[in-house]
Protein backbone atom coordinates (compact mmCIF):
# COMPACT_ATOMS: atom_id res chain seq x y z
CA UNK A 1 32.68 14.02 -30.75
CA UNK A 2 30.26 16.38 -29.39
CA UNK A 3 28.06 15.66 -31.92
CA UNK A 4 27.92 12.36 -31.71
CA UNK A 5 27.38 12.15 -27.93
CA UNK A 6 24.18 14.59 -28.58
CA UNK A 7 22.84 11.81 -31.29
CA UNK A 8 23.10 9.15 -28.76
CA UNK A 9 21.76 11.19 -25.94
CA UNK A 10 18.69 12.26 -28.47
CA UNK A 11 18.82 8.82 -29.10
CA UNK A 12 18.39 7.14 -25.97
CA UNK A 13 15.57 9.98 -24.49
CA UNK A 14 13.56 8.90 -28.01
CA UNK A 15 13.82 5.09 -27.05
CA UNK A 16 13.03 5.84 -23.24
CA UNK A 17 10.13 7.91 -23.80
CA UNK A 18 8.46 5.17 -26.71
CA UNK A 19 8.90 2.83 -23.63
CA UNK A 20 6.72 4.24 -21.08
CA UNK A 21 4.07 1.96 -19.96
CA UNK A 22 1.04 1.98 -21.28
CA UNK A 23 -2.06 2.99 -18.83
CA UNK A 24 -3.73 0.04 -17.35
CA UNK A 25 -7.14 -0.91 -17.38
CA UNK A 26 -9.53 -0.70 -14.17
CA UNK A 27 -11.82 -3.68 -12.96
CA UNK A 28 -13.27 -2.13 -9.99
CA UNK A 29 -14.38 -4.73 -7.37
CA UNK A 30 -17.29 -3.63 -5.14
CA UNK A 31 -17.13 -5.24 -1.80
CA UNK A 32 -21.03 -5.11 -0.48
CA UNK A 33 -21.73 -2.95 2.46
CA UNK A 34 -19.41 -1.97 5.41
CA UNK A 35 -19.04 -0.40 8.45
CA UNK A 36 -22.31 -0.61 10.55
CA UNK A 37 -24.12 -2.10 7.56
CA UNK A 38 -23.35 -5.72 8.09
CA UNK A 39 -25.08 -7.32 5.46
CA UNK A 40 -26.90 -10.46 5.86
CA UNK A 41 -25.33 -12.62 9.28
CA UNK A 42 -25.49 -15.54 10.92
CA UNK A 43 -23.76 -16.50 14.20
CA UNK A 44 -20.39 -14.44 14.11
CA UNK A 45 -20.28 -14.06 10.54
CA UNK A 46 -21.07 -11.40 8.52
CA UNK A 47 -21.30 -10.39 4.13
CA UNK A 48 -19.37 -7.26 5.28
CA UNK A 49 -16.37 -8.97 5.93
CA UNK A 50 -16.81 -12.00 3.67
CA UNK A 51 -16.69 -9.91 0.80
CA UNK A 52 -13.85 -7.73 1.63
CA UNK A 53 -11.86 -10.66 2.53
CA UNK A 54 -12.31 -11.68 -1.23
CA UNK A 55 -11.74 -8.30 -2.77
CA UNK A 56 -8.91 -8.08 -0.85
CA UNK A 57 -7.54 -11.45 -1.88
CA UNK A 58 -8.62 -10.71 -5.64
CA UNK A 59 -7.01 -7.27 -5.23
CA UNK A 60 -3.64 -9.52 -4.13
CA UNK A 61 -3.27 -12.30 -6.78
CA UNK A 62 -4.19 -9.83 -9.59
CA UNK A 63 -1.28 -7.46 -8.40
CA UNK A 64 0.78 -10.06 -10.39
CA UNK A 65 -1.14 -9.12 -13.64
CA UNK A 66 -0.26 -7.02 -16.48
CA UNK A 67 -2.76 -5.89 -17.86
CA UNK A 68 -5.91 -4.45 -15.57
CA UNK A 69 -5.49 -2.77 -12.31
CA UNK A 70 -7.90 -3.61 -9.73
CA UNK A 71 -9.88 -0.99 -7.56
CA UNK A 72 -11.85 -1.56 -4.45
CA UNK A 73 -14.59 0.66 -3.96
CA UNK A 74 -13.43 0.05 -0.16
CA UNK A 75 -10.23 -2.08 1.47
CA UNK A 76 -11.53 -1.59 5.38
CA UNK A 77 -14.67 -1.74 7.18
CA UNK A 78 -16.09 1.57 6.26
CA UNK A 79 -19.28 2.19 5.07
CA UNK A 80 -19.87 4.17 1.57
CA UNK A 81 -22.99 5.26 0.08
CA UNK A 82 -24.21 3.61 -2.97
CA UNK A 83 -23.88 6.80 -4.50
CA UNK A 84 -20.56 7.58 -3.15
CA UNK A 85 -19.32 3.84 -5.19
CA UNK A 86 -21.03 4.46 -8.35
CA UNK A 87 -19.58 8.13 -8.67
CA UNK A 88 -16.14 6.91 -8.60
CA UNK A 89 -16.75 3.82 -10.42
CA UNK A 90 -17.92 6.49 -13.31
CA UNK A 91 -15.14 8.38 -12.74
CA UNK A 92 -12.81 5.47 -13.36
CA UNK A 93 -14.41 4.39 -16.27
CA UNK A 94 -13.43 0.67 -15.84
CA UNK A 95 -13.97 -2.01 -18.25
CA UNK A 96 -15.70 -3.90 -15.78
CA UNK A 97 -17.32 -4.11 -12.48
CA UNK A 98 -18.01 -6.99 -10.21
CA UNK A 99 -20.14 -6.32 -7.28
CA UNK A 100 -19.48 -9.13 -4.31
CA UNK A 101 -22.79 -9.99 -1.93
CA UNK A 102 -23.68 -12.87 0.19
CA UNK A 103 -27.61 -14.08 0.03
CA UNK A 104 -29.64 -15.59 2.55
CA UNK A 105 -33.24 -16.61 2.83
CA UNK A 106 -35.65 -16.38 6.18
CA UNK A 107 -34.57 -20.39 7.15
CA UNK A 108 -32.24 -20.37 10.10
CA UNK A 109 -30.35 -23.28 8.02
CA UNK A 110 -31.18 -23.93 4.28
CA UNK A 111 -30.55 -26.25 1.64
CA UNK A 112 -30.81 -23.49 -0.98
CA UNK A 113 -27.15 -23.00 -1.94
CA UNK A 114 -24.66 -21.71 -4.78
CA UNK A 115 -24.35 -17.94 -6.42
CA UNK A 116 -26.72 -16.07 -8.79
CA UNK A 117 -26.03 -13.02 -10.70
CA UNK A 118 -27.52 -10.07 -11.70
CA UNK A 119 -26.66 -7.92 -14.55
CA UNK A 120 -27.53 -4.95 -16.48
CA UNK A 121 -29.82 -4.62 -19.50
CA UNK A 122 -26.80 -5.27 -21.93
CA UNK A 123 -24.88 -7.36 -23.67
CA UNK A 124 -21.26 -6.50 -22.23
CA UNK A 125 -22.83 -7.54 -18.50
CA UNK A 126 -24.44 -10.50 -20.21
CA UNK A 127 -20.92 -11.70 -20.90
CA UNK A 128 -19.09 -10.55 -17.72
CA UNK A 129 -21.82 -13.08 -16.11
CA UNK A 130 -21.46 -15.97 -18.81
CA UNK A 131 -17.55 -15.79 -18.21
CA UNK A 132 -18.08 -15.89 -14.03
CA UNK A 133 -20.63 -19.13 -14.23
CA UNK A 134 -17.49 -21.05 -17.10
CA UNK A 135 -15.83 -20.51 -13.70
CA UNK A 136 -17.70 -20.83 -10.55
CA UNK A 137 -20.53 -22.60 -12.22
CA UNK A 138 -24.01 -22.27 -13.64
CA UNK A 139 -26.51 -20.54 -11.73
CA UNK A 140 -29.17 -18.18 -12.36
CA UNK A 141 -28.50 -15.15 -14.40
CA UNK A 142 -31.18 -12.32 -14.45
CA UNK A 143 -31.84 -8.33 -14.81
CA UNK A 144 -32.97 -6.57 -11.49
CA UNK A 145 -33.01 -3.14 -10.83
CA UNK A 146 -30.18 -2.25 -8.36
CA UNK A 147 -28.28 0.84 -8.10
CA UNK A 148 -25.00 -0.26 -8.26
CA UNK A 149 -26.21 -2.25 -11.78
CA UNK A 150 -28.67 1.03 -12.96
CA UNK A 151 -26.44 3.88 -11.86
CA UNK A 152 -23.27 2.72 -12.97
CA UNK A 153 -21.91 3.37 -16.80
CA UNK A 154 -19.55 0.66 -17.35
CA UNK A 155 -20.75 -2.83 -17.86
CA UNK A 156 -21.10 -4.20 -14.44
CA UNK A 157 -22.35 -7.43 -12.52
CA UNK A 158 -23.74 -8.43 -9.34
CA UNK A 159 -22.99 -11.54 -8.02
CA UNK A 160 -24.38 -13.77 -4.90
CA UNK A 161 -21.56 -16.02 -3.88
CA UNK A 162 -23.22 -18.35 -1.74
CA UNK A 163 -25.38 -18.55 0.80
CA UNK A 164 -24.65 -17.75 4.49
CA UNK A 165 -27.19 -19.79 6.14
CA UNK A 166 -26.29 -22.76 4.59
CA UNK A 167 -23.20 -24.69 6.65
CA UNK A 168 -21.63 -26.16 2.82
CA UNK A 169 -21.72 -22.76 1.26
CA UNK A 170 -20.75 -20.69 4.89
CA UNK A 171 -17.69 -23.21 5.35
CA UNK A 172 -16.59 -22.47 2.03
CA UNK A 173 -16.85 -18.74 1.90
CA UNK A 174 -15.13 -18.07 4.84
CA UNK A 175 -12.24 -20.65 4.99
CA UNK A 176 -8.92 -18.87 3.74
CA UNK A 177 -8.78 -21.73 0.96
CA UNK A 178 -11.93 -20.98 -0.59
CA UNK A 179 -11.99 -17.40 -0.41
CA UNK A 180 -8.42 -17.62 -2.28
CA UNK A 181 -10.26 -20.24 -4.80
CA UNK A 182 -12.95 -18.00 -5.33
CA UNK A 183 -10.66 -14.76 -5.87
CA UNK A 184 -8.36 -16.97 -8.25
CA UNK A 185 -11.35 -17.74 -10.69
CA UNK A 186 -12.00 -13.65 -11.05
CA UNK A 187 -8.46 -13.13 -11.72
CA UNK A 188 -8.31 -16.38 -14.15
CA UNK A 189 -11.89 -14.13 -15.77
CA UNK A 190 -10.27 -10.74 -15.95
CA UNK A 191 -7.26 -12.70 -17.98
CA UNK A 192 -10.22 -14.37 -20.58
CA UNK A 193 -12.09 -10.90 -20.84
């Protein structure tokens, strides 16, 4: 009898350890700026807190998700170096980062409108950026030389979501409905990745 309840408890500890999770994937999201670097502005709004209201929001729905886990570089209005974001985004090691900005041109109202991207020399950011335009729509993809995109290892995107100075696109990124849209679509791309 002894015996036997040893086998089972062997057993069951054999089963129960093969079941431990495995270790999720990281998709850092960078939230632009913070703290007293507001970003671009206009009236009382500002990219600072545009963008974290997304990341927060993406950070949210994708809590859901089995898969990837989902880091923000920062979840308040604090202010971290450049540096400071890309040394833990190396340390991580994600599978992919999406940086979150707000553009604006010198017009006090413009009809320039929509998101662009930037990207990396490679083909991994190349395809981070075709999967966001499937989803929020085409736009202009191109290479630029920005720390977050140089100094960071993994494959990694930055991406304009609109523009602030222009009332269609300023409605729209900072209405609770299309901040949710717009953090549903980078969930619905970290599920296609």
């Amino acid at each position: 009898m002894k015996a036997l309840k040893l086998i089972a408890l062997s057993l069951f500890s054999m089963a129960f350890l093969s079941f431990t999770p495995a270790k999720k994937k990281y998709i850092v999201i960078d939230a632009g700026h913070g703290g007293n670097d507001f970003g671009v502005t206009h009236e009382s709004f500002s990219e600072k807190q545009i963008v974290l209201d997304i990341a927060e929001q993406i950070h949210e729905i994708n809590e859901s998700q089995e898969e990837y886990e989902v880091f923000l570089t920062r979840d308040s209005d604090e202010y971290k170096t450049l540096s400071d974001r890309t040394q833990k985004i190396n340390e991580l090691n994600p599978v992919m980062v999406i940086s979150l900005h707000i553009n604006k041109n010198p017009e006090a109202e413009t009809s320039k409108q929509g998101h662009e991207i930037f990207v990396q020399p490679s083909e991994e950011s190349r395809k981070i950026a075709t999967l966001i335009t499937r989803k929020l729509g085409k736009c202009n993809v191109s290479e630029r030389n920005l720390h977050i995109l140089r100094e960071t290892k993994a494959p990694a995107v930055l991406v304009e979501l609109g523009y602030i100075n222009n009332a269609q696109d300023r409605e729209y990124l900072t209405s609770k409905k299309g901040q949710k849209e717009i953090a549903q679509k980078f969930v619905d791309i970290f599920n296609e990745y």
